[in-house]
Protein backbone atom coordinates (compact mmCIF):
# COMPACT_ATOMS: atom_id res chain seq x y z
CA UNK A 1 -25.77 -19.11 -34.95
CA UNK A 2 -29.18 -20.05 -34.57
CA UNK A 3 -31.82 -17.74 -32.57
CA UNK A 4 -31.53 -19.72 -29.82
CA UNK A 5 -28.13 -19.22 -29.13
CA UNK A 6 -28.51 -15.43 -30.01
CA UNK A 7 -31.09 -15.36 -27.24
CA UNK A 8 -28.67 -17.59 -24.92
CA UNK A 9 -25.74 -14.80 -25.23
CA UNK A 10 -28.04 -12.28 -24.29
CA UNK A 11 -29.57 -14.09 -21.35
CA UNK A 12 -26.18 -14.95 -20.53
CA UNK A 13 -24.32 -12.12 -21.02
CA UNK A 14 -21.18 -11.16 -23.27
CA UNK A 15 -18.37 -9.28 -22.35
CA UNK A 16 -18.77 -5.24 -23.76
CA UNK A 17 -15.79 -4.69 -26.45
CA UNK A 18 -14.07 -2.24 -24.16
CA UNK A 19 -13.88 -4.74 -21.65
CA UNK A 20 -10.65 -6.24 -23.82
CA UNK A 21 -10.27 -4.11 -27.23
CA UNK A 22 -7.84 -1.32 -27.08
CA UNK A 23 -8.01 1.96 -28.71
CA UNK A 24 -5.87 3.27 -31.39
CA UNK A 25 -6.11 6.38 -29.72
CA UNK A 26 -2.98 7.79 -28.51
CA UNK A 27 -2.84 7.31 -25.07
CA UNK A 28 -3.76 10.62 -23.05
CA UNK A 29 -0.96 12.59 -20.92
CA UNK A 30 1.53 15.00 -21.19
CA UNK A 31 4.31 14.74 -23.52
CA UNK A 32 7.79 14.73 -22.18
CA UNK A 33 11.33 14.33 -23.46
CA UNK A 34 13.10 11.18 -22.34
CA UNK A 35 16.70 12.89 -21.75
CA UNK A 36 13.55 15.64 -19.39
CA UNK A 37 13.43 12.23 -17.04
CA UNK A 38 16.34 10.31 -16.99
CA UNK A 39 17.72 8.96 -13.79
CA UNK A 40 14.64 9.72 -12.06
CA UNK A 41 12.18 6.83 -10.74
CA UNK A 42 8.57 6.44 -12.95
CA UNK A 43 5.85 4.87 -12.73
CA UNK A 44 4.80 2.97 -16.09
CA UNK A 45 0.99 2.48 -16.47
CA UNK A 46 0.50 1.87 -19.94
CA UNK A 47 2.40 1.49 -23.21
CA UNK A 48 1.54 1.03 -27.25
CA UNK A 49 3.70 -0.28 -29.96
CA UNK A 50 3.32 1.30 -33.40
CA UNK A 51 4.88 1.66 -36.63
CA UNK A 52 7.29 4.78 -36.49
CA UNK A 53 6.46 7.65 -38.31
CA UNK A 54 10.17 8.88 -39.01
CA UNK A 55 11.74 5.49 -39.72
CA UNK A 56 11.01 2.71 -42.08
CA UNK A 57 10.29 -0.99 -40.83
CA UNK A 58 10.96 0.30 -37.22
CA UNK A 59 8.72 0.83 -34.27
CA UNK A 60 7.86 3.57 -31.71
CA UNK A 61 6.98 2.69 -28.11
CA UNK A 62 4.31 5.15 -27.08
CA UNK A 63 5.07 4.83 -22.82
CA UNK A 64 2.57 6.22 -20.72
CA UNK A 65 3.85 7.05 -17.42
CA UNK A 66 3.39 8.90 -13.82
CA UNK A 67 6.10 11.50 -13.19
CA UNK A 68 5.86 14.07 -10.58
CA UNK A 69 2.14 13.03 -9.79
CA UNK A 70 1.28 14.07 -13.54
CA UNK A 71 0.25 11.64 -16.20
CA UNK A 72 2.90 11.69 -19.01
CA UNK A 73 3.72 10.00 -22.36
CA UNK A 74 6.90 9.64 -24.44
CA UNK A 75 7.89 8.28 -27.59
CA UNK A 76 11.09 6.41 -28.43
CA UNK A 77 12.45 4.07 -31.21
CA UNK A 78 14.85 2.72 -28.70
CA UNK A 79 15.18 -1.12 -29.49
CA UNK A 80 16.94 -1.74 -26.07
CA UNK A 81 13.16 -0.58 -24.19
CA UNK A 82 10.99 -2.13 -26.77
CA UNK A 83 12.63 -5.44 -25.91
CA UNK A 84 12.50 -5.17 -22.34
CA UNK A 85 8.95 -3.78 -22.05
CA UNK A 86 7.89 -6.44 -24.39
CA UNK A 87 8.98 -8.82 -21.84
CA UNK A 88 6.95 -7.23 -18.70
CA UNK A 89 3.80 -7.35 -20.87
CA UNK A 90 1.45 -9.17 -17.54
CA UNK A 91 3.46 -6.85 -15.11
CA UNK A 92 2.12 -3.00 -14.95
CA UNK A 93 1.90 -0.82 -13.61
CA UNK A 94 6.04 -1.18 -12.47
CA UNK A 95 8.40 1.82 -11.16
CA UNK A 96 11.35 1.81 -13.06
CA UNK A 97 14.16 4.50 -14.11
CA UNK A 98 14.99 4.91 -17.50
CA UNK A 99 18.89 4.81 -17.60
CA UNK A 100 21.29 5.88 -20.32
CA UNK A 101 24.22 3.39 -20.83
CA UNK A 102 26.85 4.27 -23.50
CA UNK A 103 24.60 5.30 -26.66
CA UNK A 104 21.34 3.28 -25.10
CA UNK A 105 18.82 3.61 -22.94
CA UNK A 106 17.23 0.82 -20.54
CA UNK A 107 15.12 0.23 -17.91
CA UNK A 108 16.72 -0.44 -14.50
């Protein structure tokens, strides 16, 4: 870029980095057991998709959520509600209940 344009995207103004970067941070809240809220109605605000830690080649949905009035978090290898909350990407904050069917869970 020449100095020209540097002074044109400070003139202008540039979005800040936290405006659209996301943290690698674990997202804040109090850990829970997913069997500790089954059945029960949630309210999903945020979620993270990471390489597990206990399984090879698999990955770990980090789900922040609002239980109770309290800020929460869970993590799960389930493949069933890493697929589905893949596919609501553009749509939280949602209230859902986490359901167990058989040997998996899903969101219903």
């Amino acid at each position: 870029m020449t100095l020209d344009e540097i002074n044109m995207l400070q003139q202008d103004g540039c979005p800040k980095f936290s405006a659209f970067a996301r943290d690698k941070l674990p997202l804040p809240g109090t850990k829970r057991r997913l069997d500790n809220i089954l059945n029960q109605e949630i309210l999903i605000v945020d979620f993270r998709i990471t390489q597990s830690k206990k399984h090879d080649n698999a990955e770990c949905l980090q789900l922040q959520f609002v239980f109770n009035g309290e800020v929460c978090i869970l993590f799960t290898g389930s493949v069933v509600l890493l697929d589905q909350i893949k596919s609501v990407k553009g749509n939280i904050p949602f209230k859902t209940t986490i359901v167990k069917i058989d040997k998996y869970y899903s969101f219903s």
